[in-house]
Protein backbone atom coordinates (compact mmCIF):
# COMPACT_ATOMS: atom_id res chain seq x y z
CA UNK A 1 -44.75 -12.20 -29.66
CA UNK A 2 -42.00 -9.48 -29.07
CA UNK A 3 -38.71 -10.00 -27.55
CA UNK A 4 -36.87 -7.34 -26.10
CA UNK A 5 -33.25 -8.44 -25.39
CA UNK A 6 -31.67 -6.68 -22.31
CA UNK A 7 -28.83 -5.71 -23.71
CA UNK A 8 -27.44 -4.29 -20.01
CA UNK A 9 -27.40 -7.87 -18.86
CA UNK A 10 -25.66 -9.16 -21.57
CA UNK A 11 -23.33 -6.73 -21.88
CA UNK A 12 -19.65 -8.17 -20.46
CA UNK A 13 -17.99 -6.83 -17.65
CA UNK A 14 -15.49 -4.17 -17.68
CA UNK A 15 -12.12 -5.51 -17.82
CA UNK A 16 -9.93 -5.23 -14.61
CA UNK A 17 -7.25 -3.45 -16.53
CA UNK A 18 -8.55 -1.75 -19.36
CA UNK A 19 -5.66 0.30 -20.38
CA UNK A 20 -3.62 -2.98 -20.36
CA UNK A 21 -6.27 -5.11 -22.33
CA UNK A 22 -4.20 -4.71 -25.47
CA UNK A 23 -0.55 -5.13 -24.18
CA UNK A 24 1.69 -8.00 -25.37
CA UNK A 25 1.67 -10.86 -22.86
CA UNK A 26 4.23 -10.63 -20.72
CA UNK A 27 6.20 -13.65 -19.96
CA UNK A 28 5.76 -15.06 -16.39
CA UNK A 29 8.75 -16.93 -14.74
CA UNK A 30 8.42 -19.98 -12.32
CA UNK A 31 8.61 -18.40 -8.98
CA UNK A 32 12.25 -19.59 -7.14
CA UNK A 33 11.67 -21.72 -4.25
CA UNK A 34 12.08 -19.38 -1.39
CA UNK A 35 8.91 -17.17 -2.62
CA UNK A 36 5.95 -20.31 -0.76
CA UNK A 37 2.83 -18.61 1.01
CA UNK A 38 0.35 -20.30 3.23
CA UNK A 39 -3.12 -20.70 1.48
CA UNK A 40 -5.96 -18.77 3.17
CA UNK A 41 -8.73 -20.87 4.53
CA UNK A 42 -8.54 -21.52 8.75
CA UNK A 43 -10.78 -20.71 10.63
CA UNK A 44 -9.55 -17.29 11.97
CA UNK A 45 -9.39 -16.26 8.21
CA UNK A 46 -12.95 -16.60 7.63
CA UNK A 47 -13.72 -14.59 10.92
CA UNK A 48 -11.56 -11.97 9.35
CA UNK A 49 -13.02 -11.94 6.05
CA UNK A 50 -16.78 -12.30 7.46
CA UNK A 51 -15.97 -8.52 9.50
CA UNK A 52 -14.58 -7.37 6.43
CA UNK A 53 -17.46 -7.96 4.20
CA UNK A 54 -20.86 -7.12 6.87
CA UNK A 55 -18.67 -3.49 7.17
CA UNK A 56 -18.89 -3.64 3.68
CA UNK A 57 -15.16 -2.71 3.30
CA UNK A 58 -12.63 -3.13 0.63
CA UNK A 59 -8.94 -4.37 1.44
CA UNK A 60 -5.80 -3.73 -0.55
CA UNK A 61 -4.95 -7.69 0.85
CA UNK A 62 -7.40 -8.95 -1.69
CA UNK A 63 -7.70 -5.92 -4.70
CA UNK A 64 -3.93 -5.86 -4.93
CA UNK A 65 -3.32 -9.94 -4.69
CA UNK A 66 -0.98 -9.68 -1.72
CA UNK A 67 0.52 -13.32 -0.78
CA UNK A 68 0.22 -12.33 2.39
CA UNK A 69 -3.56 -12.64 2.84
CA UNK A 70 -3.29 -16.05 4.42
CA UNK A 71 -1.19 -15.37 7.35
CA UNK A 72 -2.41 -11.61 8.34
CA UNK A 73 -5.86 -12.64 8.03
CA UNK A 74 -5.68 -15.66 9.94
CA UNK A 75 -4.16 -13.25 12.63
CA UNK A 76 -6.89 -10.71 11.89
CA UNK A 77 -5.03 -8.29 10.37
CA UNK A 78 -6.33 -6.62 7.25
CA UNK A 79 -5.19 -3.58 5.31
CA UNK A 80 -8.15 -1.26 5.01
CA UNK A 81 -8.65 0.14 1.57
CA UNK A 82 -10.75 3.22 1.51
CA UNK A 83 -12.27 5.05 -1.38
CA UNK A 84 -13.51 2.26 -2.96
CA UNK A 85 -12.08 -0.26 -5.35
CA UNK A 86 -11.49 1.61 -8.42
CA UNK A 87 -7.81 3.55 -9.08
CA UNK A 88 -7.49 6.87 -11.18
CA UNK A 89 -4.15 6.21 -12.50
CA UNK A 90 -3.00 2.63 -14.50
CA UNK A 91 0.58 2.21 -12.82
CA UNK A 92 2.05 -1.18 -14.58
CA UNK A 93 2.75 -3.20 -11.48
CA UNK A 94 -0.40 -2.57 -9.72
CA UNK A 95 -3.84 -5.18 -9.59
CA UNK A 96 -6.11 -2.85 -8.22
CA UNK A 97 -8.74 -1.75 -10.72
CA UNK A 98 -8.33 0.78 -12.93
CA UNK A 99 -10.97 3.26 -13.98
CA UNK A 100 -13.58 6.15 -13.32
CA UNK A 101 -14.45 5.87 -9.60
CA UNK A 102 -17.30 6.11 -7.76
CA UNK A 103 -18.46 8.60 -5.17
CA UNK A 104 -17.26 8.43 -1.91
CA UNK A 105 -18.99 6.85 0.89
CA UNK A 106 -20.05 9.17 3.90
CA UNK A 107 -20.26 6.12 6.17
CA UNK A 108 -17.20 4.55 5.32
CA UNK A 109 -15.19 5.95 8.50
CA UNK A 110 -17.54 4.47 10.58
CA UNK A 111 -17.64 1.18 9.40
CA UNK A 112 -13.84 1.21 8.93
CA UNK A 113 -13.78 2.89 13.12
CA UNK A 114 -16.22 -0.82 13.92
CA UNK A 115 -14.15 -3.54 11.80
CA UNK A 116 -11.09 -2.52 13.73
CA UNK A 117 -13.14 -2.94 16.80
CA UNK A 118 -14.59 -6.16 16.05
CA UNK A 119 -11.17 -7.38 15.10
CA UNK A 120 -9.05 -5.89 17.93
CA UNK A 121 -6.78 -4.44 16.49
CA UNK A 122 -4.04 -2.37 18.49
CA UNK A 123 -2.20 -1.38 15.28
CA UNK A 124 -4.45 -0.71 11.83
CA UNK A 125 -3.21 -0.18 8.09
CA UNK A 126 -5.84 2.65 6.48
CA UNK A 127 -4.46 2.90 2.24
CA UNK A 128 -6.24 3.76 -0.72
CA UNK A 129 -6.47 4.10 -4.10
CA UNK A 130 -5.57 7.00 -6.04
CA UNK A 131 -8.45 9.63 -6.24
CA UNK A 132 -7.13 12.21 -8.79
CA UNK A 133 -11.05 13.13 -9.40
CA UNK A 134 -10.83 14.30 -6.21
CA UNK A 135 -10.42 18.21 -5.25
CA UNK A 136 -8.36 17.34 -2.04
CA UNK A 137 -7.18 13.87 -3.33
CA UNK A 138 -9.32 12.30 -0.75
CA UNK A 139 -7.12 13.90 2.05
CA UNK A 140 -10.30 15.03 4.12
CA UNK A 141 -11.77 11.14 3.85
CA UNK A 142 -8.54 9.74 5.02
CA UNK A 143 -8.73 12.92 8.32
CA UNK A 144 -11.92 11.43 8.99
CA UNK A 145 -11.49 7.68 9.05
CA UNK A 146 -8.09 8.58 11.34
CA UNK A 147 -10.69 10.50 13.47
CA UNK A 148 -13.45 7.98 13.48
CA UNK A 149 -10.97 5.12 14.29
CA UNK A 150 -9.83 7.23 17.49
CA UNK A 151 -12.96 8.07 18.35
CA UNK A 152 -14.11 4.42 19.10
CA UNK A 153 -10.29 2.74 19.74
CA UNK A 154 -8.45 5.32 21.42
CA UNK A 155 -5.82 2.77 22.48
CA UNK A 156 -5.20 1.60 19.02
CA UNK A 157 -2.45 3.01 16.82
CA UNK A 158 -3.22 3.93 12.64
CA UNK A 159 -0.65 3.68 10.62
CA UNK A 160 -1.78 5.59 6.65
CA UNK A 161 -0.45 4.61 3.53
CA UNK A 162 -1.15 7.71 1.23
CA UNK A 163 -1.30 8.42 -2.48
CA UNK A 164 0.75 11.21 -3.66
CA UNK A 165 -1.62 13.71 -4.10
CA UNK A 166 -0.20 15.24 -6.89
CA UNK A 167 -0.78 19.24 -7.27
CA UNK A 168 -3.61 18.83 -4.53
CA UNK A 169 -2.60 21.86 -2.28
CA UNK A 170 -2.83 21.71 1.43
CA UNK A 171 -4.07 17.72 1.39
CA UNK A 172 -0.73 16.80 3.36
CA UNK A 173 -1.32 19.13 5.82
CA UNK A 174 -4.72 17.93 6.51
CA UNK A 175 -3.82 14.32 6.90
CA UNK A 176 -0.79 14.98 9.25
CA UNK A 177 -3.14 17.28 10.95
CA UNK A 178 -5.49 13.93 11.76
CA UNK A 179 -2.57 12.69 13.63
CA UNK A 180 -1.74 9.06 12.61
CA UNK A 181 1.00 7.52 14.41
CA UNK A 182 3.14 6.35 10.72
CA UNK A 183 3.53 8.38 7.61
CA UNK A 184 3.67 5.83 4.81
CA UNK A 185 4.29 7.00 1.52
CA UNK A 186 5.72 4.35 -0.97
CA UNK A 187 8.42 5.30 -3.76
CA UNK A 188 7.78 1.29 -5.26
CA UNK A 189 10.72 1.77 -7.25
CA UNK A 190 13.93 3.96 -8.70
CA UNK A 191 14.04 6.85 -10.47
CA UNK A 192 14.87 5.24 -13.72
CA UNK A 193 11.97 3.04 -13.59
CA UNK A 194 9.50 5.76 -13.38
CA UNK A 195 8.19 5.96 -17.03
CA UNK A 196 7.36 2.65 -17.26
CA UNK A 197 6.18 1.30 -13.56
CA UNK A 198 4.49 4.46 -12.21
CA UNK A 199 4.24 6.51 -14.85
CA UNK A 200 1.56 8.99 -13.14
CA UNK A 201 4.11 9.96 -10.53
CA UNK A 202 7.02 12.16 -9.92
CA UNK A 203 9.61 10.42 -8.06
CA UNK A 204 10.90 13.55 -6.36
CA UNK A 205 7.66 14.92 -5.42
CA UNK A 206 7.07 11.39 -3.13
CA UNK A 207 10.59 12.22 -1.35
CA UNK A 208 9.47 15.64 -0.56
CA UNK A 209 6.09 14.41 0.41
CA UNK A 210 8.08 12.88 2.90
CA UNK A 211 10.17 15.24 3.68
CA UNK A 212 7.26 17.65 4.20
CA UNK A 213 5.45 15.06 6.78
CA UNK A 214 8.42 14.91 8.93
CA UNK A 215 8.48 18.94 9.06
CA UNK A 216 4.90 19.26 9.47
CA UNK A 217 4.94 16.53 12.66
CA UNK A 218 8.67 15.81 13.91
CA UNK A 219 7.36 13.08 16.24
CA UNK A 220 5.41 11.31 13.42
CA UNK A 221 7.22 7.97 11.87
CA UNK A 222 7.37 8.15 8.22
CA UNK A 223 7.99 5.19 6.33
CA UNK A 224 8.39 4.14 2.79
CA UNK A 225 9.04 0.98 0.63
CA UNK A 226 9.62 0.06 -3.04
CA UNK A 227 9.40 -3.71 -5.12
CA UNK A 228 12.88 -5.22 -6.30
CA UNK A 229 12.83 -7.26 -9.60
CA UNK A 230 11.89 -4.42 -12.25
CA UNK A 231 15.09 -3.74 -13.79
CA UNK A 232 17.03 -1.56 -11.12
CA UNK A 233 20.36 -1.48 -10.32
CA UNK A 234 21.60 -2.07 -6.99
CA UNK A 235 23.59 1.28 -7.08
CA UNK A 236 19.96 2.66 -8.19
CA UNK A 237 18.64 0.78 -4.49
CA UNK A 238 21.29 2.21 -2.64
CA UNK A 239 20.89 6.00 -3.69
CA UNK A 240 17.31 5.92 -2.76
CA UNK A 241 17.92 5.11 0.47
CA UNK A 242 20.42 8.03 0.67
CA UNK A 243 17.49 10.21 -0.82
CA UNK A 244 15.08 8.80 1.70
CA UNK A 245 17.45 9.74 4.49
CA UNK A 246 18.06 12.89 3.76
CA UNK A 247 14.22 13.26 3.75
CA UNK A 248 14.83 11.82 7.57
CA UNK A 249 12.66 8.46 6.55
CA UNK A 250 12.14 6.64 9.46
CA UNK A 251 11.17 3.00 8.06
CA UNK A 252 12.44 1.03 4.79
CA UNK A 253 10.25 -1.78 3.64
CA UNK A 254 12.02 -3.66 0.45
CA UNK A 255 10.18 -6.42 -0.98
CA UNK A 256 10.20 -8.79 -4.40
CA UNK A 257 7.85 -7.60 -6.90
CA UNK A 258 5.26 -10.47 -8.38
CA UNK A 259 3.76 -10.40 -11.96
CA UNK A 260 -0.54 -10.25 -11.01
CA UNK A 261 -1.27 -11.18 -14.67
CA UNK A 262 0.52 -11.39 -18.11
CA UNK A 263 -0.50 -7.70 -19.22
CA UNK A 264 1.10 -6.39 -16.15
CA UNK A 265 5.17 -5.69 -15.98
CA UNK A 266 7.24 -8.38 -16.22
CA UNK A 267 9.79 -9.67 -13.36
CA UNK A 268 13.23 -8.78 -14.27
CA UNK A 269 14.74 -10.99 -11.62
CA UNK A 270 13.84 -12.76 -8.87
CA UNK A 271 16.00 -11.31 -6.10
CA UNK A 272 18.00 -14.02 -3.68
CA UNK A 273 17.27 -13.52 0.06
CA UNK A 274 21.43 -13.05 0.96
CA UNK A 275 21.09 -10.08 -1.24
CA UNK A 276 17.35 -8.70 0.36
CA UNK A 277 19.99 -9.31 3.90
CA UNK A 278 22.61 -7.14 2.36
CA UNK A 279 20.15 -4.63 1.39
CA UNK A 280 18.52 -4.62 4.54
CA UNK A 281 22.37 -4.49 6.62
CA UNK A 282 23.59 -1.41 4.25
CA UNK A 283 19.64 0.59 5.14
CA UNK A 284 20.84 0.38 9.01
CA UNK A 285 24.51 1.54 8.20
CA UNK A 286 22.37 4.37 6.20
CA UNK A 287 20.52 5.57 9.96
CA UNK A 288 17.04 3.93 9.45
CA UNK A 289 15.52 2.97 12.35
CA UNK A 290 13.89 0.27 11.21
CA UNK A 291 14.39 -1.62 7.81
CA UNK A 292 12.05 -4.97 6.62
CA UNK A 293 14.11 -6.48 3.07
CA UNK A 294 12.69 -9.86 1.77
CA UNK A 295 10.86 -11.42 -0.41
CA UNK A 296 7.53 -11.43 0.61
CA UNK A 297 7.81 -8.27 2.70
CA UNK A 298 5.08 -5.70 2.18
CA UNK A 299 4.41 -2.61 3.84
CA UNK A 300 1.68 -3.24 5.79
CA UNK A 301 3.05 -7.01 6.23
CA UNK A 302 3.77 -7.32 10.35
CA UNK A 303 2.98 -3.51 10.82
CA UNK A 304 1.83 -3.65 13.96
CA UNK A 305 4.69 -5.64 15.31
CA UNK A 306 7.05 -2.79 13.32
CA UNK A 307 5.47 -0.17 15.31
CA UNK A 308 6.58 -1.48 18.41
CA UNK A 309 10.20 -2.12 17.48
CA UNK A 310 9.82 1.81 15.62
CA UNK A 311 8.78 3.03 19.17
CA UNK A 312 11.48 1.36 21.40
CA UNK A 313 14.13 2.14 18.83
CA UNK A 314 13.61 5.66 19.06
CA UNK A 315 13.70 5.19 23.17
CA UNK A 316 17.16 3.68 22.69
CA UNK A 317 18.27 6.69 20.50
């Protein structure tokens, strides 16, 4: 008798992280006790969930462990991930996967365009991961899920959170052409942080990426946000905001970065909520129109409800 051993099935799975397989544990502090979440599971949570997965979609709520989940999904609100689940670049704060991607789906537009119908949603988060394989940077993918979302919810306003697209001429222009109603671009964290948290960015490339939106669409909202807790100093925090003004940012978000695993970057500190207050009272006296500062704030976290205050704040002005 022969055996032939399939070695394909008995081959492990990739890790998550490769590149961070053979990092030092990092160590993990107890979380303080103003950092508690609600645990998904009601009802409304598994509607939300069963949309997401007969549209076949991927969310940045569950890739990138956001302790949010529970209370946006029970309110059916989920952050649309497009592009699939795999990320080109390894940045050491991040839980989505990390790898070669796979091709891009054709149909993905369309099924993002009928979750956000089935959900009703007046006010949808479309992110990604980072496509560097990609010619354009997946600009053109992210022009047509804006365009297939309008098409079949004219009424509801999309709100993109965008890679850099790093040395991908004219991919910018072609998302800002789509018209979304938010530019979001996050910095995630200071300058001096750079080399070790995001390593595959350029800090000042991201604040004229937003600069650049706001000059290519004047009435568009642009927004950014970055994680606290990695080592910065608060005089670090507070020049950023000066360098997202002067890129006219419309929106801070400011929010406590959590460990995913050991292999990922380590909290520094666990930042108090007087101080996220402070930070978010000095973003106003800075000209924001809108700044979100504690700890479990995210940017997509209440972005619906942001909108509106982003909209009747620049009524008032």
């Amino acid at each position: 008798m022969t055996v032939v051993l399939n070695l394909l099935e008995q081959r492990p799975a990739a890790p998550r992280h490769p590149e961070k397989a053979h990092r030092p544990d990092q160590p993990v502090e107890r979380k303080p006790a103003w950092i508690r979440v609600k645990a998904p599971g009601s009802p409304q949570w598994a509607e939300t969930n069963r949309i997401v997965r007969e549209n076949k979609l991927v969310t940045v709520c569950e890739e990138a462990g956001c302790p949010n989940i529970g209370e946006c999904w029970e309110k059916k609100h989920a952050t649309f991930m497009i592009m699939g689940d795999t990320c080109t670049r390894a940045c050491a704060f991040c839980n989505v996967k990390t790898g070669l991607p796979g091709q891009l789906d054709a149909d993905e537009p369309a099924h993002v365009a009928e979750a956000v119908s089935k959900l009703g949603l007046a006010h949808v988060v479309v992110t990604s991961v980072d496509r560097d394989d990609l010619a354009d940077g997946g600009a053109a993918h992210f022009a047509a899920t804006i365009t297939a979302i309008r098409a079949s919810n004219p009424d509801t306003t999309i709100e993109v959170l965008t890679p850099d697209f790093f040395r991908k001429d004219g991919a910018l222009e072609r998302v800002v052409a789509a018209r979304p109603d938010v530019f979001n671009h996050n910095l995630e964290t200071v300058p001096s942080r750079y080399l070790t948290v995001r390593p595959g960015a350029r800090y000042f490339h991201s604040i004229r990426l937003l600069q650049r939106a706001k000059e290519l669409d004047p009435a568009l909202f642009t927004k950014s946000g970055i994680m606290v807790g990695l080592g910065e100093e608060r005089n670090e925090v507070l020049q950023l905001m000066d360098d997202l003004r002067s890129a006219e940012v419309d929106f801070l978000t400011i929010g406590q970065y959590l460990q995913p695993t050991r292999k990922h970057h380590a909290v520094m500190r666990y930042i108090t909520p007087d101080e996220f207050k402070s930070y978010e009272m000095i973003g106003y006296s800075k000209g924001f129109l809108l700044v979100s500062a504690s700890p479990l704030t995210r940017s997509s976290h209440h972005a619906g409800e942001d909108f509106a205050r982003l909209r009747a704040k620049r009524t008032q002005d």
